[in-house]
Protein backbone atom coordinates (compact mmCIF):
# COMPACT_ATOMS: atom_id res chain seq x y z
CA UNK A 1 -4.35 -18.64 9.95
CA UNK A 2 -2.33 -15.62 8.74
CA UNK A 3 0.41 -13.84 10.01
CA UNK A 4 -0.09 -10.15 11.42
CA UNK A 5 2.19 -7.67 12.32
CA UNK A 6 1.52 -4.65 13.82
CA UNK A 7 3.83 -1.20 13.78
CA UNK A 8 3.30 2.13 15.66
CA UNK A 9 2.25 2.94 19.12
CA UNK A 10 4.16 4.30 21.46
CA UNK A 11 3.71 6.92 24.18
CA UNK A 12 1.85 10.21 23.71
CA UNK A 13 0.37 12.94 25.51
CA UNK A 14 -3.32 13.32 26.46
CA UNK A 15 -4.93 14.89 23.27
CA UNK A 16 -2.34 13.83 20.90
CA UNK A 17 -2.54 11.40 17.92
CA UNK A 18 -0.94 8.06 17.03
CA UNK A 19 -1.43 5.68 13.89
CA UNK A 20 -1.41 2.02 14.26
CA UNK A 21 -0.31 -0.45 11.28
CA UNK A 22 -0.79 -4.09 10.81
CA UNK A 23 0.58 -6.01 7.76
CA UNK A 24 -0.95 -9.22 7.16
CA UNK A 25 0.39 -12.17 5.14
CA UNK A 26 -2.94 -13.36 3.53
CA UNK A 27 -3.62 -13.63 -0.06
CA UNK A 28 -7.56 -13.14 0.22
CA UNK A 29 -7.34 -10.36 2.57
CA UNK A 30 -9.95 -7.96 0.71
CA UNK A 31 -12.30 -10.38 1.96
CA UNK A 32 -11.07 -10.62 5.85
CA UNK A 33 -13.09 -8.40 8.09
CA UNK A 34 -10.07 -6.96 10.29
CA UNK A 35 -10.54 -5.81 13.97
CA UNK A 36 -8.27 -3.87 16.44
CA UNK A 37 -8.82 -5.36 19.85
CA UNK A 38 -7.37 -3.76 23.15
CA UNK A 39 -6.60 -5.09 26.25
CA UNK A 40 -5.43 -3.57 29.96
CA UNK A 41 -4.12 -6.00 32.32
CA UNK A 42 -6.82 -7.24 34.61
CA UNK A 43 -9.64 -5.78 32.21
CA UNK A 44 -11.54 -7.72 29.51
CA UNK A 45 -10.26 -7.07 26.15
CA UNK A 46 -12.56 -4.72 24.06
CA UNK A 47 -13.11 -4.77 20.18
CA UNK A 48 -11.98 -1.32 19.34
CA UNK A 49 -13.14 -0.83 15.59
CA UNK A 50 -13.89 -3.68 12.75
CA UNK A 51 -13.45 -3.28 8.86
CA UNK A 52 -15.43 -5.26 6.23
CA UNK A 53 -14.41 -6.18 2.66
CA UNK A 54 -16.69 -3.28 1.72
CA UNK A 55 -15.29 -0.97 4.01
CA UNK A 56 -18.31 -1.15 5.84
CA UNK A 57 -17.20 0.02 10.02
CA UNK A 58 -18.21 -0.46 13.41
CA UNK A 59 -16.37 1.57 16.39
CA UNK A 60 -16.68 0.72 20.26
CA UNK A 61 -18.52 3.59 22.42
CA UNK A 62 -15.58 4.62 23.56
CA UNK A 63 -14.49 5.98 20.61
CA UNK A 64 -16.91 8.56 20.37
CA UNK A 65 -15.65 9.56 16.94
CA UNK A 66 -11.51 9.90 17.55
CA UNK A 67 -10.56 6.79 15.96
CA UNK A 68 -10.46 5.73 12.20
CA UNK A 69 -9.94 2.49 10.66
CA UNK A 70 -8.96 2.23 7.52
CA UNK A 71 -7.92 -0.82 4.88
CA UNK A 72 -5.46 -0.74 1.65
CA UNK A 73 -6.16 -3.68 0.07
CA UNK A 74 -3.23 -3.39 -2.14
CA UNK A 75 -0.90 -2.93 0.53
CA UNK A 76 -2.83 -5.87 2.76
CA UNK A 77 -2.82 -3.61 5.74
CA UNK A 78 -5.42 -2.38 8.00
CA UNK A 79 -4.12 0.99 10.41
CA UNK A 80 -6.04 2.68 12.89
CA UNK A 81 -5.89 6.56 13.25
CA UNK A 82 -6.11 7.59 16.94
CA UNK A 83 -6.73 11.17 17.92
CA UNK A 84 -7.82 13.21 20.85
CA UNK A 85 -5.94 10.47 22.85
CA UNK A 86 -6.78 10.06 26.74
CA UNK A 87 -5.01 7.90 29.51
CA UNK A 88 -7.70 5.66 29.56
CA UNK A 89 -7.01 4.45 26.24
CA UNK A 90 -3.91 3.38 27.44
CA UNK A 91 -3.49 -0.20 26.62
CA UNK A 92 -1.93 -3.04 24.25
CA UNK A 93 -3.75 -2.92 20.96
CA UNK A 94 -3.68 -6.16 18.52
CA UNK A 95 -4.56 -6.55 15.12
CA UNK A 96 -7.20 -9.87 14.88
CA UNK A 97 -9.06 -11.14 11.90
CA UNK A 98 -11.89 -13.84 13.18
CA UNK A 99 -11.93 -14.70 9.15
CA UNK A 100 -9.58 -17.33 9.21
CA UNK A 101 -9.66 -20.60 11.27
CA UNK A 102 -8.62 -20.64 14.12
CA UNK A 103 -8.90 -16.68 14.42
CA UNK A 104 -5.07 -14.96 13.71
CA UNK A 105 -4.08 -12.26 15.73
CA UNK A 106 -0.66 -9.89 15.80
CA UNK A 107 2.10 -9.50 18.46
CA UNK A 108 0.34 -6.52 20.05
CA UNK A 109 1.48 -2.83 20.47
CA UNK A 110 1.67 -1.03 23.65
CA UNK A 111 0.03 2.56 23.39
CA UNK A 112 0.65 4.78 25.82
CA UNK A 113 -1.08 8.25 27.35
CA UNK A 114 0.80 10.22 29.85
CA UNK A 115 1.52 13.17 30.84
């Protein structure tokens, strides 16, 4: 297990843009696939985007193109550019790699849209 810990977030208006960060403490992590996960209370949690050691991506439908993920390997950090925000994506967003055993995730970051 690593450690993870995310920065950003915050609240924004509906169209605006946010960046997510998440630091991790691992000393293989070009080879982690890294996830963002979100979660509302009383809904499942949903896999939001995934990056592969080859930088290789996969998005949820509901991103319909206004989120990026990105990796620095250098750095060891994995951020996720949100744009063309809406209140539904509202919601506490974690950091998660299932790459290590068991599976590590970070503290979580509350994201806010709102008028």
């Amino acid at each position: 297990q690593v450690q993870l810990v995310e920065s950003g977030g915050g609240l924004v208006q509906p169209g605006g843009s946010l960046s997510l960060s998440c630091a991790a403490s691992a000393d293989n992590f070009e080879i982690l696939p890294m996830n963002w996960y979100r979660q509302v209370p009383g809904k499942h949690q949903e896999l939001v985007a995934t990056i592969f050691f080859n930088n290789g991506t996969l998005y949820g439908s509901f991103v319909r193109d206004r989120f990026t993920i990105s990796r620095d390997n250098t750095k060891r950090t994995v951020s996720l550019q949100m744009n063309n925000l809406e209140p539904e994506d509202t919601a506490v967003y974690y950091c998660n790699t299932m790459g290590t055993v068991p599976p590590s995730w970070g503290q979580g970051m509350q994201v806010t849209v709102s008028s």
